[in-house]
Structure formats: C-alpha cells, structure tokens
Protein backbone atom coordinates (compact mmCIF):
# COMPACT_ATOMS: atom_id res chain seq x y z
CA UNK A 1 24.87 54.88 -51.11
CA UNK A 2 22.53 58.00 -50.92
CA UNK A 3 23.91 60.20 -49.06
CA UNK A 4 20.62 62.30 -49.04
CA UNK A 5 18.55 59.70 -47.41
CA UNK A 6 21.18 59.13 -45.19
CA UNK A 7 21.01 62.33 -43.83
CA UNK A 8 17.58 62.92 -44.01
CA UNK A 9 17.16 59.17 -41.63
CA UNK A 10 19.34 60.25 -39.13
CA UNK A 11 17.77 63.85 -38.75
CA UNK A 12 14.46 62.40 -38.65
CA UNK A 13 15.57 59.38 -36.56
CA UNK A 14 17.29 62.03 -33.99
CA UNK A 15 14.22 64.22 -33.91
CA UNK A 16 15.80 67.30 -35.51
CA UNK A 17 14.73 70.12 -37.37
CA UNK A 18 16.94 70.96 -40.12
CA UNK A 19 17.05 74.57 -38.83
CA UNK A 20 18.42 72.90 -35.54
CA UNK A 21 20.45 69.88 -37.29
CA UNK A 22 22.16 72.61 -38.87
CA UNK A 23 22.91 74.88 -36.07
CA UNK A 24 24.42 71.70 -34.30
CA UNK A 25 26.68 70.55 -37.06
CA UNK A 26 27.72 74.28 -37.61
CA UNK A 27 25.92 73.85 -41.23
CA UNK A 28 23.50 76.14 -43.21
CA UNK A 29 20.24 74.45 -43.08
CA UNK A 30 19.86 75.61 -46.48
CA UNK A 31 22.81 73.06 -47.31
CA UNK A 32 21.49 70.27 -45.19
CA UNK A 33 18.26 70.66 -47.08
CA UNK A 34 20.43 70.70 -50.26
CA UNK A 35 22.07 67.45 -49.08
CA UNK A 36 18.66 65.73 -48.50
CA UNK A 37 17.74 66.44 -51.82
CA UNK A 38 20.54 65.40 -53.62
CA UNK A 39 21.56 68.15 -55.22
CA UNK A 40 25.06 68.46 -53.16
CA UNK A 41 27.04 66.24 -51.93
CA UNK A 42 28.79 67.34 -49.38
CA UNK A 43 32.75 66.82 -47.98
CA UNK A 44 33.55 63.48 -46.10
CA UNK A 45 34.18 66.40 -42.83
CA UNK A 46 30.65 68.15 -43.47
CA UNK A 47 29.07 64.77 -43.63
CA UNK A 48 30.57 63.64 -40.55
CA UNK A 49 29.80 66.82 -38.48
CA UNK A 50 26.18 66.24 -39.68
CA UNK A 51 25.68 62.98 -38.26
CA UNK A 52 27.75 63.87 -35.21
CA UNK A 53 25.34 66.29 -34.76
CA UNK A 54 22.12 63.61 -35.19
CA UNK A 55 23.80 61.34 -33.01
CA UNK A 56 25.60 59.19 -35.12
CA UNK A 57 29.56 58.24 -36.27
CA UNK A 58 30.03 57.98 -39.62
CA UNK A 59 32.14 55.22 -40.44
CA UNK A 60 33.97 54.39 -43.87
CA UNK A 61 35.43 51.23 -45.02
CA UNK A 62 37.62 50.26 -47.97
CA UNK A 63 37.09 46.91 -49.74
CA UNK A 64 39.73 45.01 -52.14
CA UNK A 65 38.78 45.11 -55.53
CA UNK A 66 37.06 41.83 -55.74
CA UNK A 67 36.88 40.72 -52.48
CA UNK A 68 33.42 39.08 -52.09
CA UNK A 69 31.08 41.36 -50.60
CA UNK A 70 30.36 41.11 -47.24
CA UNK A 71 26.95 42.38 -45.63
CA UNK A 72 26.38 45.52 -43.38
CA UNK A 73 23.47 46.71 -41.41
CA UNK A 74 23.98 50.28 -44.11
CA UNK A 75 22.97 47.60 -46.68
CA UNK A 76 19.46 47.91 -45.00
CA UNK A 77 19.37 52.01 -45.48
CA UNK A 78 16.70 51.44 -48.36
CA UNK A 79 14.65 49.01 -45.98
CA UNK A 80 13.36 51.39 -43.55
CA UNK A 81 10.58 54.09 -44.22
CA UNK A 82 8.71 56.87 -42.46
CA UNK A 83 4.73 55.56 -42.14
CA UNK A 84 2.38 57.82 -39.94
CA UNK A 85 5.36 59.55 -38.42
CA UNK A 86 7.48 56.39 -37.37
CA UNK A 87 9.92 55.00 -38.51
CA UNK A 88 9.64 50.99 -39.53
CA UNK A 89 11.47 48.63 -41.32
CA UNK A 90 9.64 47.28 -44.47
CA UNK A 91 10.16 43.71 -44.12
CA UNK A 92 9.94 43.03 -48.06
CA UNK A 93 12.74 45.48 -48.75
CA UNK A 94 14.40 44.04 -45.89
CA UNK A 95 14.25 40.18 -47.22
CA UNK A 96 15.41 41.42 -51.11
CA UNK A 97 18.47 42.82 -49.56
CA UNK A 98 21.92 41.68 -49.20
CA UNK A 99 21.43 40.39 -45.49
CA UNK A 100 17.82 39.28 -45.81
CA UNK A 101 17.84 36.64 -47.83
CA UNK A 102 19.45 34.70 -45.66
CA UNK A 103 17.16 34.78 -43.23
CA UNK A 104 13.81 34.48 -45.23
C-alpha cells in the first residue's frame, strides 16, 4: 500500500490544504508533505490522526498467512486519479484490479 497516495487522496478528496490538514491532525505540514512524497512513513497513530483529520477512519486488518486473498474497495487506491481538478475512477485500472475483473 502507498501510504503517500493515501494521504495525499484523502487530503485532496476532503478539500484540504496541507497547511490546514496539518493543523487539524496536530501535524507539521512539512511532515504531511514528507508523507505524500514518500520519503517518511509515518507511525500507525500519526497516520490515523491524519485521516481523522480528512475525514476518514483508518482501518487495519490482519490476514492468515495463506489465506486466499479476499478483495477490498483499498484494492482500488491505484484506480482513481485527479483529471482537471476531479477526482475519477479510471475504469481500465479499475477492471485490471483485484475486484474488477470480475465484473468486466
């Protein structure tokens, strides 16, 4: 999972700044920007304050080794794009992923 892209969709998808993003998750912007990029990663608690602050809940699961792998809607993370300021789902990312090939 990127966490960077992660954060970056939920800031963009809750209309934040990262100035502001940062002031509500109590988080330097220069570390949300630093996040974005990929060049932290940052603590399971910073993470979740992040989102909290965008409007989200971050969620983890744990999976048996082996267990066959069962499809989430986070599977579709690399499926939607920013184009002309909106945010879309690209449909051919969308059908290559775990969940969309079932329903192509």
């Amino acid at each position: 999972m990127d966490i960077g892209k992660l954060v970056s969709n939920a800031r963009l998808s809750a209309g934040c700044t990262i100035r502001s993003l940062g002031a509500d998750a109590e988080v330097a912007g220069s570390t949300i920007t630093r996040i974005q990029s990929g060049t932290v990663d940052p603590s399971v608690k910073t993470l979740a304050r992040i989102l909290d602050a965008a409007g989200f809940t971050l969620v983890i699961n744990a999976v048996r080794h082996g267990a066959p792998p069962r499809p989430h809607l986070t599977d579709l993370i690399g499926a939607w794009s920013y184009h002309r300021g909106r945010l879309r789902l690209d449909w051919t990312r969308w059908r290559a992923s775990s969940i969309g090939w079932r329903y192509s």
